[in-house]
Protein backbone atom coordinates (compact mmCIF):
# COMPACT_ATOMS: atom_id res chain seq x y z
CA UNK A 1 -8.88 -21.88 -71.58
CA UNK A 2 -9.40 -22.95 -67.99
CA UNK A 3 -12.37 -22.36 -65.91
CA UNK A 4 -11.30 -23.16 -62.22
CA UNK A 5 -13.43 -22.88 -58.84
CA UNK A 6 -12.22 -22.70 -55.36
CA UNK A 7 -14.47 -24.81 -52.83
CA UNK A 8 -14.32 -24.87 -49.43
CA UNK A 9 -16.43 -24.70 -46.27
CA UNK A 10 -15.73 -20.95 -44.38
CA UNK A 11 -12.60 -21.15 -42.93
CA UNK A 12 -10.96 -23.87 -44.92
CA UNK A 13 -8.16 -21.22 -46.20
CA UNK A 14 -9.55 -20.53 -50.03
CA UNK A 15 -9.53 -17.12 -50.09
CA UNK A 16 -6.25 -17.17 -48.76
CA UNK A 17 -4.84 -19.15 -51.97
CA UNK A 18 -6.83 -17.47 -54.30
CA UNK A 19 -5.01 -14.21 -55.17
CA UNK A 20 -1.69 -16.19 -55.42
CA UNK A 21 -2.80 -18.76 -57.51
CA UNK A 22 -4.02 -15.93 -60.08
CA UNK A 23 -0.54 -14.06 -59.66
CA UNK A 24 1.32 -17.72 -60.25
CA UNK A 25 -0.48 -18.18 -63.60
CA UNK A 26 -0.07 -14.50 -64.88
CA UNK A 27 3.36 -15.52 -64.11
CA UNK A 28 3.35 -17.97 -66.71
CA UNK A 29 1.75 -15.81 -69.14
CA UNK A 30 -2.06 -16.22 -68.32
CA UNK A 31 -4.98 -13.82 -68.34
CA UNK A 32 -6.81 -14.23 -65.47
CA UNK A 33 -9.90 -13.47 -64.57
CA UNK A 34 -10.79 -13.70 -60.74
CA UNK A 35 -14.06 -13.35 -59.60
CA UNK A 36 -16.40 -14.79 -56.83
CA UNK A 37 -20.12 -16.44 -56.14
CA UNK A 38 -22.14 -15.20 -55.35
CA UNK A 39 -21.25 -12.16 -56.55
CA UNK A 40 -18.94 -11.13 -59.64
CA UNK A 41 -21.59 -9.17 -61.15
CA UNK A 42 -23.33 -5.72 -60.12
CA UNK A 43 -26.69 -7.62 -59.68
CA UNK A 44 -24.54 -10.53 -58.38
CA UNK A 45 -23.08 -8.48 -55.44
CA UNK A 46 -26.21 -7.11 -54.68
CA UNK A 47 -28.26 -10.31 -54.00
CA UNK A 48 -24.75 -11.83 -52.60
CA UNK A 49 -25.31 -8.79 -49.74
CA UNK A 50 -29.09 -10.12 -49.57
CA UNK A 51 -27.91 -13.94 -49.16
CA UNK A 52 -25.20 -13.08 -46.75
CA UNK A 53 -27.42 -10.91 -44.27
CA UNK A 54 -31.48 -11.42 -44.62
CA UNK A 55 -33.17 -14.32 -43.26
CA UNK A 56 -34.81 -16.10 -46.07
CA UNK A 57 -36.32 -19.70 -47.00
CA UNK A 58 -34.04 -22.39 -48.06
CA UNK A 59 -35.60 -22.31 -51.59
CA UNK A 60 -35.42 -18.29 -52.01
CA UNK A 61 -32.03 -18.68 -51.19
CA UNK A 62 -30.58 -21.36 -53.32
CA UNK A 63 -32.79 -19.50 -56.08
CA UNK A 64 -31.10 -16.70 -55.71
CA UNK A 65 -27.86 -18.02 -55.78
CA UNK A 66 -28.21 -19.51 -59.15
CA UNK A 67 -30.14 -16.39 -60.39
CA UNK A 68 -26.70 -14.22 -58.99
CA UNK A 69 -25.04 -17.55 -60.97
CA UNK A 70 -26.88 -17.17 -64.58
CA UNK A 71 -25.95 -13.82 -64.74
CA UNK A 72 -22.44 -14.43 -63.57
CA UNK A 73 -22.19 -16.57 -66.46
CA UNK A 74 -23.73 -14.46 -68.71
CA UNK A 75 -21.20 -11.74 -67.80
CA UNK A 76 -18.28 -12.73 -66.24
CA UNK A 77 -17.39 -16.12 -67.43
CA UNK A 78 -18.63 -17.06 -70.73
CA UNK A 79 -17.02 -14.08 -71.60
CA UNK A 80 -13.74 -14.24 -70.58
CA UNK A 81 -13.62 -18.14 -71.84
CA UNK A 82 -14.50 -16.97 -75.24
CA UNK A 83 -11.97 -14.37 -75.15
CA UNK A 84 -9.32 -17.18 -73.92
CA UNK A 85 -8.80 -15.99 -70.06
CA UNK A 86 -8.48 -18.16 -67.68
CA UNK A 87 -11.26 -17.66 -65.17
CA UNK A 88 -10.92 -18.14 -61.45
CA UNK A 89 -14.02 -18.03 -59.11
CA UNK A 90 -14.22 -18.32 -55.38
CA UNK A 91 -17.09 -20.95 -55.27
CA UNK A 92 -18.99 -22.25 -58.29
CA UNK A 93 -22.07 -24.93 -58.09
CA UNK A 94 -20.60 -27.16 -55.99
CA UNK A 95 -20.74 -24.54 -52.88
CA UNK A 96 -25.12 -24.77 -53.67
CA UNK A 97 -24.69 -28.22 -53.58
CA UNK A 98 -23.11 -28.40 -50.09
CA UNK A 99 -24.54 -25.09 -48.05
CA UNK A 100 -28.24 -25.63 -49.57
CA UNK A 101 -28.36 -29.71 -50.25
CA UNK A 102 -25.91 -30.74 -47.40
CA UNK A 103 -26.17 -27.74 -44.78
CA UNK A 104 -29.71 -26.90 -45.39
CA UNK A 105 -31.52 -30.21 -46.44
CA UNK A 106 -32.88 -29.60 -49.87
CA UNK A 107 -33.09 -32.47 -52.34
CA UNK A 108 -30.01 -32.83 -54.74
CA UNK A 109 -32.16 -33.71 -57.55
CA UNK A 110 -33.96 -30.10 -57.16
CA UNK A 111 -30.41 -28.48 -57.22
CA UNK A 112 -29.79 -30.69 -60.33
CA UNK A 113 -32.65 -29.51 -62.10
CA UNK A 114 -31.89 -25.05 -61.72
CA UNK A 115 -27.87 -26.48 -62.88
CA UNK A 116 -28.43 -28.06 -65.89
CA UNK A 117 -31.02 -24.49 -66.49
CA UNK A 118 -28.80 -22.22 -65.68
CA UNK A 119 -25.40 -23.78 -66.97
CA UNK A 120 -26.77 -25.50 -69.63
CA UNK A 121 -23.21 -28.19 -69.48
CA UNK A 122 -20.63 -25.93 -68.42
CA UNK A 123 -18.53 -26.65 -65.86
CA UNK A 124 -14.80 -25.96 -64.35
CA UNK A 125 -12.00 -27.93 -65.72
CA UNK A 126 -10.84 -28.20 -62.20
CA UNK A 127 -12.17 -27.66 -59.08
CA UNK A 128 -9.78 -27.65 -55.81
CA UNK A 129 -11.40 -28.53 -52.72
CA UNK A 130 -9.66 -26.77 -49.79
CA UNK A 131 -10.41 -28.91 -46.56
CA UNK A 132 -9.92 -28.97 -43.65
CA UNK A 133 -11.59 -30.32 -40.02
CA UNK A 134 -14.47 -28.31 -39.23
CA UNK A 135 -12.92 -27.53 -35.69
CA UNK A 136 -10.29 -25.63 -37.00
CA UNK A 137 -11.92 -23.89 -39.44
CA UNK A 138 -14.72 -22.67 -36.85
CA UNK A 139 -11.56 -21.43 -34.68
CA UNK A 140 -10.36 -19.89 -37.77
CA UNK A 141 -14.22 -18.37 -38.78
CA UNK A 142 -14.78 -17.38 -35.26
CA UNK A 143 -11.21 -14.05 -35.50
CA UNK A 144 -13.82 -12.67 -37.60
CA UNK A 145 -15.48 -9.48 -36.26
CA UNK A 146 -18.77 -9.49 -38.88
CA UNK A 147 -19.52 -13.12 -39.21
CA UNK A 148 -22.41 -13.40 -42.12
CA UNK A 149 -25.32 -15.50 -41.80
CA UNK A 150 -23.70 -18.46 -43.07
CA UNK A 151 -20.56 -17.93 -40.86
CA UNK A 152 -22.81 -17.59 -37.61
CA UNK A 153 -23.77 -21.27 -38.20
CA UNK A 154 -23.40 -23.85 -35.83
CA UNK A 155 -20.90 -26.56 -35.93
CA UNK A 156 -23.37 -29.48 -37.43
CA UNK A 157 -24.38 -27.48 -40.06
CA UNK A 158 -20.53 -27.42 -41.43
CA UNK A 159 -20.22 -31.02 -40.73
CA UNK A 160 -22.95 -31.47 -43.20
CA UNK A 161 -21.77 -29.18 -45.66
CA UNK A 162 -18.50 -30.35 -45.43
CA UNK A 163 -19.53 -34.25 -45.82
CA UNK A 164 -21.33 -33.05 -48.74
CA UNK A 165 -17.86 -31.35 -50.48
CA UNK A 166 -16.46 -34.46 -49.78
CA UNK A 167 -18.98 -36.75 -50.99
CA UNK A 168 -19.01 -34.46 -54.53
CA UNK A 169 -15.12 -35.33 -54.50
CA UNK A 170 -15.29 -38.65 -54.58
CA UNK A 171 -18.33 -38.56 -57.39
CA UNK A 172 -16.23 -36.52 -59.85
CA UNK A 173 -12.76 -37.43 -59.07
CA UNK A 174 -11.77 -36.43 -62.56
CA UNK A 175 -12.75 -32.87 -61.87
CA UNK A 176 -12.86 -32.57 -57.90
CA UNK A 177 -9.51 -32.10 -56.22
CA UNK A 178 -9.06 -32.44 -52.53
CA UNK A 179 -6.25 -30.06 -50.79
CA UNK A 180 -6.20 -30.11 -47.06
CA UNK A 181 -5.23 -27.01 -45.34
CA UNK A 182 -4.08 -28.22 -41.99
CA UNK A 183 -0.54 -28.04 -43.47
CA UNK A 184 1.97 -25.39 -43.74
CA UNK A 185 1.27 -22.41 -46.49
CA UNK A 186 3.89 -23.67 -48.16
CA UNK A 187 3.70 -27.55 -48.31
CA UNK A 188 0.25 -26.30 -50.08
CA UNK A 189 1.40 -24.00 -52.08
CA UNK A 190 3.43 -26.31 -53.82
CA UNK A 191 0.59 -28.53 -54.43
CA UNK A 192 -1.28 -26.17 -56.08
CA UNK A 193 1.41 -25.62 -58.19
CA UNK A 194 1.73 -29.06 -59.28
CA UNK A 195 -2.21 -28.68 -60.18
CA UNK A 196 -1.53 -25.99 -62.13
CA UNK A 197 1.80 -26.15 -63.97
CA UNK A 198 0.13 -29.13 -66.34
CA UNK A 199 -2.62 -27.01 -67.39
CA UNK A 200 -0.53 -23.92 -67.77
CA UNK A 201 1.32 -25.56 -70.59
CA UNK A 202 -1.60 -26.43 -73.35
């Protein structure tokens, strides 16, 4: 069955998709699994509450986000594949790429080595790529009254991570999906559904 990860920079509008995308698949008859990075896991959600509040190196944190990421797969995803779900996560490899190769500076190829370690070849079937202009989703980041330590980053550092999303998308085209979100709910909505509907019927 389908593995499928939401991408987006903080404020592109994933989240917001996320729960209806799940409820349009049940609709079709799906089990679906929804989950999030890092996180999805006990030990997952407790180094996600380290990552999103203690200051830390760049290479303790993109450790710990695939060590939150091996045993998400260990207990959360391979899992539910096996069992036939469909599983839906709220970021995947491609957000360690962007916040810790584009936003914080570390080398791809050491990103590339703790992937093909931890995940030894899986990947989504699909990934969607909610984008939009860093501008608005800094207006959009900025209504929130808790902002984590990646959300109180400045403007340049989401220009990087974003170019990085981007850059991923055009590298695996087959996989990568871009879906801006400076539309209407609806117009994307739609889209999404279009995604999904051909999948939905194997």
């Amino acid at each position: 069955m389908p593995f499928i990860s939401l991408e987006g920079i903080d404020g592109a509008g994933k989240t917001t998709h996320l729960q209806w995308m799940a409820d349009f698949l049940r609709a079709q008859g799906a089990n679906v699994v929804v989950t999030r990075e890092p996180g999805g896991t006990p030990l997952g959600e407790s180094l996600r509450a380290l990552l999103l509040s203690e200051p830390m190196h760049i290479d303790t944190e993109a450790l710990l986000m695939f060590a939150a990421r091996r045993e998400h797969i260990a207990q959360v995803i391979a899992p539910a594949l096996a069992r036939g779900d469909w599983v839906l996560s709220d970021r995947f490899t491609d957000a360690s790429f962007a916040y810790q190769c584009g936003g914080r500076g570390i080398a791809e190829a050491r990103l590339q080595v703790l992937e093909d370690w931890v995940q030894q070849g899986l990947q989504p079937d699909l990934t969607i790529l909610f984008d939009v202009d860093v501008a608005i989703a800094h207006q959009r980041v900025r209504t929130h009254s808790d902002p984590d330590r990646f959300e109180q980053e400045q403007q340049d550092f989401f220009e990087r991570v974003r170019a990085m999303y981007l850059h991923r998308a055009a590298k695996y085209p087959a996989r990568i999906r871009v879906v801006r979100t400076d539309r209407t709910i609806e117009v994307i909505r739609n889209e999404l559904a279009a995604m999904l509907k051909p999948l939905s019927a194997n």
